[in-house]
C-alpha atoms as a PDB file:
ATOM      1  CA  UNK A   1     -12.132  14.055  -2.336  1.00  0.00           C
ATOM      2  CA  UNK A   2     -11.840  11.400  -5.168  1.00  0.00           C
ATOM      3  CA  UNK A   3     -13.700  11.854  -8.428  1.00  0.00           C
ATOM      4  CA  UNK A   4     -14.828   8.592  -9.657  1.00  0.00           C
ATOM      5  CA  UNK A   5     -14.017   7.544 -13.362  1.00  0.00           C
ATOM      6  CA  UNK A   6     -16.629   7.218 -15.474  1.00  0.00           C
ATOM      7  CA  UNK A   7     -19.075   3.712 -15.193  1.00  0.00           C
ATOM      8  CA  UNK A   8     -18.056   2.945 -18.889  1.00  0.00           C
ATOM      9  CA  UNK A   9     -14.552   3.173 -17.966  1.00  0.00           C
ATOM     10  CA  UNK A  10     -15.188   0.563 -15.741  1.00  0.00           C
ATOM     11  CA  UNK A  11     -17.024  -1.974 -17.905  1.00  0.00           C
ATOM     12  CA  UNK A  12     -13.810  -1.449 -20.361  1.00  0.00           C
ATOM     13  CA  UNK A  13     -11.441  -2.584 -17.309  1.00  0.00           C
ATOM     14  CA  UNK A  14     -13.739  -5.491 -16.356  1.00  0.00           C
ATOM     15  CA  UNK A  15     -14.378  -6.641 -19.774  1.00  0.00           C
ATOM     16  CA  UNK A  16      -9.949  -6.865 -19.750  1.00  0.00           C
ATOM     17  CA  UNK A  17     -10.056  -8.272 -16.614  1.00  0.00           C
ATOM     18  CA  UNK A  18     -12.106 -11.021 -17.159  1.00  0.00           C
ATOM     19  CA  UNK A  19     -11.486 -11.505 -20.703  1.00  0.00           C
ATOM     20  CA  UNK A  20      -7.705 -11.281 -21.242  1.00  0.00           C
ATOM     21  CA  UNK A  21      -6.154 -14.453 -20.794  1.00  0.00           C
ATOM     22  CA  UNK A  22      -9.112 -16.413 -22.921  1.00  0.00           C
ATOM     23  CA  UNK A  23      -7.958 -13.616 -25.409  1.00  0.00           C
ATOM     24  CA  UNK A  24      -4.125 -14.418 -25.288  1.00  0.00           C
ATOM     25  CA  UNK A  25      -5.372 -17.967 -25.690  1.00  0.00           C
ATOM     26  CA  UNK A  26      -7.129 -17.350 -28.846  1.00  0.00           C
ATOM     27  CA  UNK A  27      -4.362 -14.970 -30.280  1.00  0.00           C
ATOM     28  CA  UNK A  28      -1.085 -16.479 -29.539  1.00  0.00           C
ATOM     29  CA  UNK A  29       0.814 -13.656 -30.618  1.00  0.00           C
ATOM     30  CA  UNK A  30      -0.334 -11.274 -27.787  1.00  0.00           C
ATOM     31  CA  UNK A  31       1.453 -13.446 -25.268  1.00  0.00           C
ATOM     32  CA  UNK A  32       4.177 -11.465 -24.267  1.00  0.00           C
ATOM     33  CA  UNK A  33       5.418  -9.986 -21.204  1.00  0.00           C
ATOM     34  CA  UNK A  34       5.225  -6.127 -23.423  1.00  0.00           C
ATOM     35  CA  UNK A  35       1.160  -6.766 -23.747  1.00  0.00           C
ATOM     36  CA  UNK A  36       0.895  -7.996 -20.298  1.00  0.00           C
ATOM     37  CA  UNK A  37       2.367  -4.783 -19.229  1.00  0.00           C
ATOM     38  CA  UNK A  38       0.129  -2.564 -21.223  1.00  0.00           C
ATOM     39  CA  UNK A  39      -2.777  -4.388 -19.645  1.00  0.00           C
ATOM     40  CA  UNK A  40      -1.736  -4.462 -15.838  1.00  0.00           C
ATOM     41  CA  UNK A  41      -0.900  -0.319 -15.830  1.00  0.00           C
ATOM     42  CA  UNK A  42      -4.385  -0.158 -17.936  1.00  0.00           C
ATOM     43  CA  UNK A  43      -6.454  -1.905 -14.916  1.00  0.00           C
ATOM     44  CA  UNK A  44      -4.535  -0.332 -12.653  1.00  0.00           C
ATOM     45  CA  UNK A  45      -4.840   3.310 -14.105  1.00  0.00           C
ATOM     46  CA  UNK A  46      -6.681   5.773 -12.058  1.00  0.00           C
ATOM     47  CA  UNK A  47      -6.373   3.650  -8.632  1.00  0.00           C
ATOM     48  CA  UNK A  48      -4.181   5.796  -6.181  1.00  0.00           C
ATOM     49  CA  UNK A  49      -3.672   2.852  -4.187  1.00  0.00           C
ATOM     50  CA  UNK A  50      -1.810   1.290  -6.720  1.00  0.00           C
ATOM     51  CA  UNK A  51      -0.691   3.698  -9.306  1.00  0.00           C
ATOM     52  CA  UNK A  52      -0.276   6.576  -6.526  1.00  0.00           C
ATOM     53  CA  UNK A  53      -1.516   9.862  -6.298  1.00  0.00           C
ATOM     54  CA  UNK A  54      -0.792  13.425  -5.840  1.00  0.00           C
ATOM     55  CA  UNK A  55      -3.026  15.452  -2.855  1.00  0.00           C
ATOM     56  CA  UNK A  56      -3.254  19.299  -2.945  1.00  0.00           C
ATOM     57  CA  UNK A  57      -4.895  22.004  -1.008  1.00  0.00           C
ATOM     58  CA  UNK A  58      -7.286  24.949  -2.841  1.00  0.00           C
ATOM     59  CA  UNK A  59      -5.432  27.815  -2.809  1.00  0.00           C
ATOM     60  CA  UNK A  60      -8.211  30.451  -2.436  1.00  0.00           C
ATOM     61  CA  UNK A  61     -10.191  28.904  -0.091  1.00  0.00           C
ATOM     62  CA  UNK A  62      -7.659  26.554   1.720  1.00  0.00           C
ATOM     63  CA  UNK A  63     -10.196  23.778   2.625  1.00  0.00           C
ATOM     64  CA  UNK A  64      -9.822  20.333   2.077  1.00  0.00           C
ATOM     65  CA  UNK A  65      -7.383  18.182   0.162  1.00  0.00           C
ATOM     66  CA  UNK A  66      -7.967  17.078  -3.122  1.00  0.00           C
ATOM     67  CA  UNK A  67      -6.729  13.627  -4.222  1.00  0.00           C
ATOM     68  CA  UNK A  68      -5.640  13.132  -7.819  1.00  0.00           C
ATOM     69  CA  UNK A  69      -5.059   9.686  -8.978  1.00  0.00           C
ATOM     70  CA  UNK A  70      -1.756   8.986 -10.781  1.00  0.00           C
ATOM     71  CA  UNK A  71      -2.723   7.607 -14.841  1.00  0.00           C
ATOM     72  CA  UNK A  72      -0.618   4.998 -16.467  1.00  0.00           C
ATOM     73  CA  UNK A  73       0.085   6.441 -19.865  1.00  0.00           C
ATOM     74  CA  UNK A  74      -0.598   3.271 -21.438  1.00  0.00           C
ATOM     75  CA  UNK A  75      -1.656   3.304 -25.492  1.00  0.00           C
ATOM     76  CA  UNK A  76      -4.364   0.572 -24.473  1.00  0.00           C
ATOM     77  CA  UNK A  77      -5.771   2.886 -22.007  1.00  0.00           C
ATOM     78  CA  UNK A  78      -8.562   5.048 -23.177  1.00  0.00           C
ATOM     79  CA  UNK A  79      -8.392   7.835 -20.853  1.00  0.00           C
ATOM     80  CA  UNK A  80      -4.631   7.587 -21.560  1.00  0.00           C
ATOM     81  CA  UNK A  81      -4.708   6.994 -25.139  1.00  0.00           C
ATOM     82  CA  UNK A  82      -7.772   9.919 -25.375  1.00  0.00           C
ATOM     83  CA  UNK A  83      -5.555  12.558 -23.688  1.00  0.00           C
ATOM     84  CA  UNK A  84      -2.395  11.376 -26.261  1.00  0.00           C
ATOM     85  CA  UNK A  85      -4.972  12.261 -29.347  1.00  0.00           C
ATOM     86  CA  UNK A  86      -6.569  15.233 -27.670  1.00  0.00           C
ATOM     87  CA  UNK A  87      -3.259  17.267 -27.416  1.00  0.00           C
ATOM     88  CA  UNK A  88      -1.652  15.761 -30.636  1.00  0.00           C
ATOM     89  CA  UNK A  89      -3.139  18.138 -32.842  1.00  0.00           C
ATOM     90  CA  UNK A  90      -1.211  20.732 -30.560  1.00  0.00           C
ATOM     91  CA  UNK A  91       2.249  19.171 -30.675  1.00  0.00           C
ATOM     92  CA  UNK A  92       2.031  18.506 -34.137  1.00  0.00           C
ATOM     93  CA  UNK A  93       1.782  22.322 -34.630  1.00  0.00           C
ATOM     94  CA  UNK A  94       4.571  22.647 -32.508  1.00  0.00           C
ATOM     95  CA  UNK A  95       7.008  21.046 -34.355  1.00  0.00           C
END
């Protein structure tokens, strides 16, 4: 079992996808290898064929294996980026 990111996650990725080079075009100063990188593990993120992935078993009930897509940790990601500010708070407290 594979949970499916959201559809809006999606659009984000395509609208990258399909948008990034015109982008570097326009803005000179994003053409580096460092903001290539960022977006590559961003389209990539949440694809276990390509970013890998981590299966585990329940273990109270034993069935089935689960299938957890590895995430890229990018700051351009938002599910990434939203996990980073959703636990800040918490580290900052920490410290």
């Amino acid at each position: 079992m594979l949970v499916a990111p959201a559809r809006e996650w999606h659009v984000f990725q395509q609208s990258f996808a399909e948008h990034w080079d015109g982008f570097k075009h326009a803005h000179p100063r994003y053409q580096t290898p460092y903001y290539d990188d960022l977006v590559d593990k961003m389209l990539r993120c949440g694809d276990p064929d390509q970013m890998g992935s981590v299966e585990y078993r329940c273990l109270q009930c034993g069935e089935g294996t689960h299938r957890v897509a590895m995430s890229c940790k990018s700051s351009l990601c938002l599910r990434c980026a939203k996990v980073s500010v959703d636990t800040w708070p918490r580290r900052a407290n920490t410290a």
